[in-house]
Protein backbone atom coordinates (compact mmCIF):
# COMPACT_ATOMS: atom_id res chain seq x y z
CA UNK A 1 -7.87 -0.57 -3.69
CA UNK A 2 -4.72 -0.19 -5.30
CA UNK A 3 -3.94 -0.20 -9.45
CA UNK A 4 -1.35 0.93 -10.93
CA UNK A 5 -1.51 1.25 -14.63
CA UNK A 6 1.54 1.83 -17.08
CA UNK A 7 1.37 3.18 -20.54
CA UNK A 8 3.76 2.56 -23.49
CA UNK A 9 3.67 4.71 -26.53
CA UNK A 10 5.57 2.53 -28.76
CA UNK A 11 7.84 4.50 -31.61
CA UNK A 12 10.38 3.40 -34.16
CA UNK A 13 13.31 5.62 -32.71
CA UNK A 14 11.92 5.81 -29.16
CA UNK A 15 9.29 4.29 -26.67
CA UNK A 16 7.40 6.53 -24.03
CA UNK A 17 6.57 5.50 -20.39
CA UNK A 18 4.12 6.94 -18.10
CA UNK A 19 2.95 5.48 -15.05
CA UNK A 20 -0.48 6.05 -12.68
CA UNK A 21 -0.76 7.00 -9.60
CA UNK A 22 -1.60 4.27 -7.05
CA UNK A 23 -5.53 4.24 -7.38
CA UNK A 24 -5.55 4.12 -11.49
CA UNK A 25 -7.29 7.77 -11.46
CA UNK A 26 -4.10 10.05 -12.93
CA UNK A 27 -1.19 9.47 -15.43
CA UNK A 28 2.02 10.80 -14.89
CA UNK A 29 4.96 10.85 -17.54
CA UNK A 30 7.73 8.16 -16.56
CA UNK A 31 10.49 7.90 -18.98
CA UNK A 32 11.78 7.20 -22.86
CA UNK A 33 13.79 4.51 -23.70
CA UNK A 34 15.66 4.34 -26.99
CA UNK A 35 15.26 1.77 -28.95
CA UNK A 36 18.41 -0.16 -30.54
CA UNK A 37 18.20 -3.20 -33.58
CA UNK A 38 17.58 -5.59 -30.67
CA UNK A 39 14.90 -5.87 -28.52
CA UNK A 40 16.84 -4.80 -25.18
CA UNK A 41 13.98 -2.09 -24.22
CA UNK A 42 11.47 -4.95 -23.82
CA UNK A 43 13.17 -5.82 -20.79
CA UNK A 44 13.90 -2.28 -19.77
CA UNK A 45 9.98 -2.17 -19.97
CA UNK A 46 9.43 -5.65 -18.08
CA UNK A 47 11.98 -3.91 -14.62
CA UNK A 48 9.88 -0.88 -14.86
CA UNK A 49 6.88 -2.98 -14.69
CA UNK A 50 8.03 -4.46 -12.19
CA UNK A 51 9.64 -2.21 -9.78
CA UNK A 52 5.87 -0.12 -10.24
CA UNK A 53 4.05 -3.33 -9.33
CA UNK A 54 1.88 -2.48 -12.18
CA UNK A 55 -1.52 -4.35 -12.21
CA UNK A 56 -2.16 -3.84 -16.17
CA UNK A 57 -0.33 -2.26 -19.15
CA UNK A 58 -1.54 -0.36 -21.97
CA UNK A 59 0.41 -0.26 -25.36
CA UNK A 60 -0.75 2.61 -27.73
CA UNK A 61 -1.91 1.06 -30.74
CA UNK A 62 -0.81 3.50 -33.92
CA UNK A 63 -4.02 2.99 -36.41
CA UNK A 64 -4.19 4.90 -39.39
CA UNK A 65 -6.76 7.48 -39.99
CA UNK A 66 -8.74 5.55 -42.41
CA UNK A 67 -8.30 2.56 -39.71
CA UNK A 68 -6.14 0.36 -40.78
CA UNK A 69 -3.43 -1.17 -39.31
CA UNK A 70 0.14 -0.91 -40.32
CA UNK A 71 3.51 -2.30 -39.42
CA UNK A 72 3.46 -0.08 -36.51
CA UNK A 73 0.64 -1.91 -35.44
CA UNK A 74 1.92 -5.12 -36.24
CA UNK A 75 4.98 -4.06 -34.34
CA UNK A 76 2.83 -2.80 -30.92
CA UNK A 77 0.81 -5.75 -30.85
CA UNK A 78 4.14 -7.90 -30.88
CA UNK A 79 5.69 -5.64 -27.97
CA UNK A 80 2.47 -6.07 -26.09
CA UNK A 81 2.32 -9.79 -26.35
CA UNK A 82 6.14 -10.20 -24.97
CA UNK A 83 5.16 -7.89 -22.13
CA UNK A 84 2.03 -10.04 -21.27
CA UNK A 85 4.22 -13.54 -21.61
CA UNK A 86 7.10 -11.84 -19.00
CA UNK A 87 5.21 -9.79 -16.82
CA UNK A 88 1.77 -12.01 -16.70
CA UNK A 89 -0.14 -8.88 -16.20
CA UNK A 90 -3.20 -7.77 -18.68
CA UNK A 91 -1.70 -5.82 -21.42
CA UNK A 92 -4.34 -3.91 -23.48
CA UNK A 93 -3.96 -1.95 -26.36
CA UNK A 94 -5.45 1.25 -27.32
CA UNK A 95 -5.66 3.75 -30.58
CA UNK A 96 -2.66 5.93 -30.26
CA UNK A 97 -3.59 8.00 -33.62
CA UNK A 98 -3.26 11.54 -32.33
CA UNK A 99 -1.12 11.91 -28.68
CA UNK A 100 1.97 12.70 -30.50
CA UNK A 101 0.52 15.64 -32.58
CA UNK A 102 -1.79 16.64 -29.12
CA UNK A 103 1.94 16.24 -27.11
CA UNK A 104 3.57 17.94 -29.49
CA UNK A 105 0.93 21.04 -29.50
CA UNK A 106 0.76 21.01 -25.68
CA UNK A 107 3.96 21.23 -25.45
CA UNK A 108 4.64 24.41 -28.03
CA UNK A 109 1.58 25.84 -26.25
CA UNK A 110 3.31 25.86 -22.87
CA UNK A 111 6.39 27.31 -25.10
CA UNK A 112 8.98 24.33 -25.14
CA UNK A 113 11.25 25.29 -27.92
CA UNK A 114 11.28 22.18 -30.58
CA UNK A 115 15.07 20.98 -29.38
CA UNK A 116 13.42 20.45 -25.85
CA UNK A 117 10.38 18.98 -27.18
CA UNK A 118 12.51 15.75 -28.60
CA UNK A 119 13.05 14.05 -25.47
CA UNK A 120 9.67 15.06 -23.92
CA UNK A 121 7.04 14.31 -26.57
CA UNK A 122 7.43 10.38 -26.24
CA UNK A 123 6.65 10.46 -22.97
CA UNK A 124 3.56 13.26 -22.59
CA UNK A 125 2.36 11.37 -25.40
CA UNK A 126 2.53 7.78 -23.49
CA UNK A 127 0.93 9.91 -20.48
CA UNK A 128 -1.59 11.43 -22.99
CA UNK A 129 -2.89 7.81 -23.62
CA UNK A 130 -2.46 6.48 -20.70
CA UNK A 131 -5.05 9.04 -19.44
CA UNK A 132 -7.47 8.30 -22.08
CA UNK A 133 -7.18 4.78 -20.71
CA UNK A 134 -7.99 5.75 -16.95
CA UNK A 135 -10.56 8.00 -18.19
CA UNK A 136 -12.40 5.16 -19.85
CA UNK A 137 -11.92 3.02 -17.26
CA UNK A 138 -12.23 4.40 -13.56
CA UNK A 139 -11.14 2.53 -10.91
CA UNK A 140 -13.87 0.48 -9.14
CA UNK A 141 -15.13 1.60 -6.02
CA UNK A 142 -15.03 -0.18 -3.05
CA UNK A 143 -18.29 -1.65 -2.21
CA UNK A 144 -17.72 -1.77 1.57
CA UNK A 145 -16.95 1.90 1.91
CA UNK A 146 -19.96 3.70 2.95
CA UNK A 147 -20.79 6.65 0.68
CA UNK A 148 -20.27 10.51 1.71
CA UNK A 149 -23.02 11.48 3.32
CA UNK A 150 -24.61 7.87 4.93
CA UNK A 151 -23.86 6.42 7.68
């Protein structure tokens, strides 16, 4: 069974992609778009989608620590509803609060100097989630396979 999952780690400045592999068990980081005043990236998002033949999205949801939700929040659950009315694909969302800061140290810890770690964070971070997500939600396994082991 195939599912392919992609993950969207929406930012003000800049939006990170990662993708899964084709059985929804690993994230891999994709891309970062830039975002601009208008809302271009949505469809830059929607041909990605597309050209992955992605079965479900997840959009990082960016709760505050106390829990709340801010206009960041209002702003990812907007992006994830435009994705869901052009794509037609589930889009679920998921608290973002800490994959840029664990990005960010992953990436100083495998000694990226801070200039390189601009372009790159957006997108570990949208992998970081996106692996949370697959994590919490294995792929099913096929019922008609026989199990290691039996015949």
């Amino acid at each position: 069974m195939t599912r392919t999952i992609l993950g969207i780690d929406p930012g003000s400045k800049r939006v990170g992609v990662a993708v899964s592999d084709a059985g929804g068990s690993i994230a891999f980081p994709l891309t970062v778009l830039v975002r601009k005043d208008n809302d271009a990236y949505i469809d830059e998002l929607a041909a990605l989608a597309r050209l992955r033949e992605v079965d479900e999205i997840v959009v990082g949801l960016p709760t505050r620590l106390n829990g709340t939700e801010g206009p960041e929040a209002v702003e990812a659950v907007r992006i994830a509803g435009l994705l869901r009315n052009k794509l037609e694909v589930p889009v679920h969302m998921l608290d973002e609060r800490f994959t840029t800061r664990i990005a960010q140290g992953a990436l100083r810890a495998n000694n990226v100097s801070s200039r390189k770690q601009k372009p790159m964070v957006d997108k570990v971070a949208a992998t970081l989630l996106l692996q949370s997500y697959l994590d919490a939600h294995p792929p099913a396994k096929d019922l008609e396979e026989p199990e290691k082991g039996t015949s």
